[in-house]
C-alpha atoms as a PDB file:
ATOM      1  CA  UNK A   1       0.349  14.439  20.012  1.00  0.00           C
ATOM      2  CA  UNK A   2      -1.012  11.529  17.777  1.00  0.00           C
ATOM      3  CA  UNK A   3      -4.382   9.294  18.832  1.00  0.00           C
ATOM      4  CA  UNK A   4      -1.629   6.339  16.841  1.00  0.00           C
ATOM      5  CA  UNK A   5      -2.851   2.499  18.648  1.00  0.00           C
ATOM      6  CA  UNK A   6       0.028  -0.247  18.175  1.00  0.00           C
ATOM      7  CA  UNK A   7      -2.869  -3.074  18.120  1.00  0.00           C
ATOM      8  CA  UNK A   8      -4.453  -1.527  15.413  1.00  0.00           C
ATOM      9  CA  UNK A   9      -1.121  -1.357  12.888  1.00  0.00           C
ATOM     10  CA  UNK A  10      -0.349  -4.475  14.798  1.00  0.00           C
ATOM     11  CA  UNK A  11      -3.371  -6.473  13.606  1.00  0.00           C
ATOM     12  CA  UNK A  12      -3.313  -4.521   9.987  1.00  0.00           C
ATOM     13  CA  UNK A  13      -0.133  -5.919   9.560  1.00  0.00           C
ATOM     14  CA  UNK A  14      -0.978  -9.029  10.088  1.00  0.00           C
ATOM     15  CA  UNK A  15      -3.797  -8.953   8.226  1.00  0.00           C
ATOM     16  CA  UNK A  16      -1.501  -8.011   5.148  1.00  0.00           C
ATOM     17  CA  UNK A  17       0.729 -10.394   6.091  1.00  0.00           C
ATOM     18  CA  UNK A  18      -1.581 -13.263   6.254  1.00  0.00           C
ATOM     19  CA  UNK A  19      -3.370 -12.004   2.686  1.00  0.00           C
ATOM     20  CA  UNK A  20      -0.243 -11.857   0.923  1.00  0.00           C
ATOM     21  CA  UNK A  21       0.866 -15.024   1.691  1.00  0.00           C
ATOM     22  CA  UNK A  22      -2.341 -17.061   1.434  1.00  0.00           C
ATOM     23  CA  UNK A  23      -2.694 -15.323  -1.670  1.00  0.00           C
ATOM     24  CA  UNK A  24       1.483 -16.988  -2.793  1.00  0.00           C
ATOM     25  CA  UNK A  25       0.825 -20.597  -0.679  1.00  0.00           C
ATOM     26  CA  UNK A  26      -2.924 -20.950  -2.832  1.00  0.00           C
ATOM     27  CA  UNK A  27      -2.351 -19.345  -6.358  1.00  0.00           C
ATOM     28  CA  UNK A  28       1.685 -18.778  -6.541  1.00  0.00           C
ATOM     29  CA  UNK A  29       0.715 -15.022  -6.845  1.00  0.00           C
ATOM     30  CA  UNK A  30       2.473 -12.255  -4.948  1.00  0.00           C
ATOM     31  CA  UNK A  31       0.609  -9.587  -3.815  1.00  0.00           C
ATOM     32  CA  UNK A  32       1.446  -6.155  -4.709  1.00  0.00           C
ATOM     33  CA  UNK A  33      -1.140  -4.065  -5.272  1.00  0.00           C
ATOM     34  CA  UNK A  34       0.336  -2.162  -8.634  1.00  0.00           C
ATOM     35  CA  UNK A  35       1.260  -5.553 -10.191  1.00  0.00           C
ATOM     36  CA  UNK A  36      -2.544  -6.679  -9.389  1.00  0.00           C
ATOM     37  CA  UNK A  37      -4.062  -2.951 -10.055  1.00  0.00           C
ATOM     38  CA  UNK A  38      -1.808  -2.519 -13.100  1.00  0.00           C
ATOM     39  CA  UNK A  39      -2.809  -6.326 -14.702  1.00  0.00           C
ATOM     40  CA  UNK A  40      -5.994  -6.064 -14.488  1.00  0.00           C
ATOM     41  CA  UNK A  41      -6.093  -4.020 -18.577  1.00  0.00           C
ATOM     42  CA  UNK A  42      -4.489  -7.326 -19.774  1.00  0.00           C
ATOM     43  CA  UNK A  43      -5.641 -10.179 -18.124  1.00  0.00           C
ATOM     44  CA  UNK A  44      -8.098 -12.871 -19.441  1.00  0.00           C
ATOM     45  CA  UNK A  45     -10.998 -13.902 -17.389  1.00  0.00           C
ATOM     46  CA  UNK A  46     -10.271 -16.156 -15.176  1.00  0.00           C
ATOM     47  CA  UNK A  47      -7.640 -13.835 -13.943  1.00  0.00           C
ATOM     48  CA  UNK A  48     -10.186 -10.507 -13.409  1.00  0.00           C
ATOM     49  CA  UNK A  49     -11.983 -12.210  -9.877  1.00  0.00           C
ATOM     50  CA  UNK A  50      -8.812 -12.895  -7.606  1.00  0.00           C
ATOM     51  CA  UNK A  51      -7.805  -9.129  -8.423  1.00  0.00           C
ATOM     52  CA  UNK A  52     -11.036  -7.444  -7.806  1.00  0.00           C
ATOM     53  CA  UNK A  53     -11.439 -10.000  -5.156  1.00  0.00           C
ATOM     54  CA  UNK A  54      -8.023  -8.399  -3.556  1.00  0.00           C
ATOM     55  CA  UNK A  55      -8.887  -5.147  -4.471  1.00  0.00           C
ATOM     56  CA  UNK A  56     -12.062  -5.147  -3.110  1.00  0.00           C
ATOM     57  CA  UNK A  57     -11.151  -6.503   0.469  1.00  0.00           C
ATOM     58  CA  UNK A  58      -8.402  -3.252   0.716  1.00  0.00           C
ATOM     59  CA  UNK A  59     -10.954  -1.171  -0.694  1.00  0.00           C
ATOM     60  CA  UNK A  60     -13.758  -2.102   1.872  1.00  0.00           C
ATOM     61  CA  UNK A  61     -11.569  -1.309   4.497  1.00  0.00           C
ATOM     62  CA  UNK A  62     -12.442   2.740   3.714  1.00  0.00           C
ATOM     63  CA  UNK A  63     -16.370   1.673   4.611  1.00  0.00           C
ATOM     64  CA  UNK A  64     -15.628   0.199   7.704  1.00  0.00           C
ATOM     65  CA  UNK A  65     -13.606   3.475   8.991  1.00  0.00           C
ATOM     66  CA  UNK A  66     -17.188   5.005  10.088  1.00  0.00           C
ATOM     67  CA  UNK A  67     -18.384   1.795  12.031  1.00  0.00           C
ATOM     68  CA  UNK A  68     -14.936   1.450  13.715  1.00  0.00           C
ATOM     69  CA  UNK A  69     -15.501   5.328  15.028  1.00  0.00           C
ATOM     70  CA  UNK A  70     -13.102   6.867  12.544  1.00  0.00           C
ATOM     71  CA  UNK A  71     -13.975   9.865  10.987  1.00  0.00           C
ATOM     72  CA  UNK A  72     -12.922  12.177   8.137  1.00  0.00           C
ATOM     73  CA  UNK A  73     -10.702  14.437  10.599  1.00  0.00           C
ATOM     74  CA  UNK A  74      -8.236  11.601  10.834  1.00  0.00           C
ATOM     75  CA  UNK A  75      -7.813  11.668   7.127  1.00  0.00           C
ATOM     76  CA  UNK A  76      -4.870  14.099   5.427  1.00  0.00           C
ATOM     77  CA  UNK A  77      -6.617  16.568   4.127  1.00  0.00           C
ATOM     78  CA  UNK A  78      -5.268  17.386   0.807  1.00  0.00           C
ATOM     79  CA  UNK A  79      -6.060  18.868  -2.027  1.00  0.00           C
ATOM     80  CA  UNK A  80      -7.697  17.034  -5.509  1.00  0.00           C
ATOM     81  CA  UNK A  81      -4.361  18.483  -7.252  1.00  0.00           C
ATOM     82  CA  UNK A  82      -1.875  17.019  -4.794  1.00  0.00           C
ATOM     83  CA  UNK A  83      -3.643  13.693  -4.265  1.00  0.00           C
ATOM     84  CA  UNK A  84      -3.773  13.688  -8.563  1.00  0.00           C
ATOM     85  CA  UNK A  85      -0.284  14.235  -8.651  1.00  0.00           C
ATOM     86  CA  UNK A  86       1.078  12.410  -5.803  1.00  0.00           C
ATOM     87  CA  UNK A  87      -0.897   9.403  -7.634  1.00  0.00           C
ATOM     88  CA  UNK A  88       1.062   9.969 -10.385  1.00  0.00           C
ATOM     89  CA  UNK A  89       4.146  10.285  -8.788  1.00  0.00           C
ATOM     90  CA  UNK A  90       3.570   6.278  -7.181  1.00  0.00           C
ATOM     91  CA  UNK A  91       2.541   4.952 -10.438  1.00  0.00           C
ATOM     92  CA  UNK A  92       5.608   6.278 -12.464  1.00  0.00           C
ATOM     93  CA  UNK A  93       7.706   4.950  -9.126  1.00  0.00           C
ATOM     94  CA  UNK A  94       6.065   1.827  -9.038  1.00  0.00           C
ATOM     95  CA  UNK A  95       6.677   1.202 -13.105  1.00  0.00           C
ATOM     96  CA  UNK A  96      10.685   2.316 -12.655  1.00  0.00           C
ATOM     97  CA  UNK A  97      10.573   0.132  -9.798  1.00  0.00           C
ATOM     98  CA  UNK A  98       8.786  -2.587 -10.846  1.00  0.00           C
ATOM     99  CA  UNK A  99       6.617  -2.875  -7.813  1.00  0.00           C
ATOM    100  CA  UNK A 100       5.338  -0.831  -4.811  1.00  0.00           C
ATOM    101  CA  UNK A 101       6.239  -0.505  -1.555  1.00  0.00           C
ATOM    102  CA  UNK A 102       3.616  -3.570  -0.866  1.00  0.00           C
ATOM    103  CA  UNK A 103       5.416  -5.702  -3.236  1.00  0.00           C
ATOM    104  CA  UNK A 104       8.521  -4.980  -2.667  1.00  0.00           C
ATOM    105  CA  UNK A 105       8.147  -4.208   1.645  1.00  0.00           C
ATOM    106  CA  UNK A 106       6.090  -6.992   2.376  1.00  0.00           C
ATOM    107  CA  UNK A 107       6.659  -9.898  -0.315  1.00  0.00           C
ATOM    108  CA  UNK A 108       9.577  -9.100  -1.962  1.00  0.00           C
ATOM    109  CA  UNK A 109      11.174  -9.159   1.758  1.00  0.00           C
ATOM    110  CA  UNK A 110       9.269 -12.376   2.737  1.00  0.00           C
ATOM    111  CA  UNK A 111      11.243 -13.982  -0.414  1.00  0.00           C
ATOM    112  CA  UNK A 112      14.473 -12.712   0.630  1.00  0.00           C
ATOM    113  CA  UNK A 113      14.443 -10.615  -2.700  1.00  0.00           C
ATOM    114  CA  UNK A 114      17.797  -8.416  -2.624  1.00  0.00           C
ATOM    115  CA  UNK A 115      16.175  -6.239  -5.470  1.00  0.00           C
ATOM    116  CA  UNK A 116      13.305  -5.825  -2.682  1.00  0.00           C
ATOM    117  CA  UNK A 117      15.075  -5.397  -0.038  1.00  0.00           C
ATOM    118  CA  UNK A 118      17.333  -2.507  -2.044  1.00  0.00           C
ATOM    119  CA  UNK A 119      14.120  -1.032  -2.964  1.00  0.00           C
ATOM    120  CA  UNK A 120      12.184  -1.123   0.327  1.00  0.00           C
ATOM    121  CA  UNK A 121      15.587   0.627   1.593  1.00  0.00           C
ATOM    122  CA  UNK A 122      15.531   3.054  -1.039  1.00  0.00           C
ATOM    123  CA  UNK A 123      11.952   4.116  -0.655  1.00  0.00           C
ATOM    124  CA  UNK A 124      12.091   4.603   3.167  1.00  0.00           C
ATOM    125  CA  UNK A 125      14.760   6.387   3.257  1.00  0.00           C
ATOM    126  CA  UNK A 126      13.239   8.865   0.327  1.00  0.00           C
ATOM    127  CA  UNK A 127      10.211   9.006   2.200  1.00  0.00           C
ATOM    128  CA  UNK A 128      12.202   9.531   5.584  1.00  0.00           C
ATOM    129  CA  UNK A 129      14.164  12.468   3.640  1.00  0.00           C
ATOM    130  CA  UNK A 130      11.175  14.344   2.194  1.00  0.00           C
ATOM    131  CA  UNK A 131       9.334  14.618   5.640  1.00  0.00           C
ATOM    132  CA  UNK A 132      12.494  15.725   7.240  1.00  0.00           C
ATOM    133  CA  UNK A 133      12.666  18.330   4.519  1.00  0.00           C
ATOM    134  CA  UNK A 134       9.326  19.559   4.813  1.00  0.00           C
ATOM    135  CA  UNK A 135       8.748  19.152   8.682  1.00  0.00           C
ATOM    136  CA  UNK A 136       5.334  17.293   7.907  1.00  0.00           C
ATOM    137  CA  UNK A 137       4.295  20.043   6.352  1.00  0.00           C
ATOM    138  CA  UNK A 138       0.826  19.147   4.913  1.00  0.00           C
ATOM    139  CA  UNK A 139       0.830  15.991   7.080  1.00  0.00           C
ATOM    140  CA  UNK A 140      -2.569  15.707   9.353  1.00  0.00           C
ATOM    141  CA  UNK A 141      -1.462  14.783  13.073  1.00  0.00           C
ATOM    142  CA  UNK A 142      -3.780  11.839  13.496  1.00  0.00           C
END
C-alpha cells in the first residue's frame, strides 16, 4: 500500500515543467540539473547566480517537507555507502550520457531531441529492469 497523491506529482511536474522552460524562453538555457550542477567549477560570474539560483529553489524543496507534514519515514532509508555510490553511479551516467534524466526526460523531450528521447527510453527501461530484478528490494513503500 503506498500514501502516493496524483496532485502532488501532478503539481511537481508542473512546477518542473514551468522552471525549465522559463528558464529556455528568458536565458536560452536548458535545465538539467548535471549540466547546471556540473558548470558551476567553470563558469565566470555572471553565470554562478542563475545556477545557485536553480539549485537553490530544488534544494529548498527538502525544508519545506516538515511544514507540508512529511516526515523522515517517507524517505528511503539507505545507507551513507549506497547513497555514496549510487551518486556515483548518476554522475558517471550522466557524463556518458551527456545529461540526466532531467535534461534529457523533461527538456530534451520538450525539444523533440531524438538523442533525448533514446536516452529517456534507455534509462527507464534500465531503471524498470533493475527494480524488477530486485523486487524493490531496499525501496521504502511510501
Amino acid at each position: 500500500m503506498t500514501d502516493f497523491t496524483p496532485w502532488s506529482a501532478l503539481a511537481g511536474g508542473m512546477l518542473l515543467g514551468l522552471s525549465v522552460t522559463l528558464l529556455m524562453l528568458l536565458s536560452g538555457r536548458t535545465g538539467g540539473i548535471s549540466g547546471i550542477l556540473g558548470g558551476i567549477w567553470g563558469a565566470s560570474r555572471n553565470e554562478w547566480p542563475w545556477r545557485l539560483a536553480f539549485i537553490g529553489a530544488m534544494a529548498a524543496s527538502f525544508l519545506f517537507n516538515p511544514l507540508l507534514g512529511l516526515s523522515e519515514a517517507a524517505l528511503p532509508d539507505y545507507s551513507l555507502a549506497w547513497l555514496i555510490a549510487g551518486g556515483l553511479a548518476v554522475g558517471v551516467g550522466t557524463q556518458l550520457g551527456n545529461g540526466c534524466t532531467s535534461g534529457h526526460g523533461i527538456c530534451g523531450i520538450g525539444r523533440f531531441s531524438l538523442r533525448s528521447i533514446v536516452a529517456t527510453l534507455v534509462f527507464m527501461a534500465s531503471a524498470a529492469l533493475v527494480v524488477w530484478l530486485t523486487g524493490g528490494l531496499g525501496v521504502a513503500h511510501v
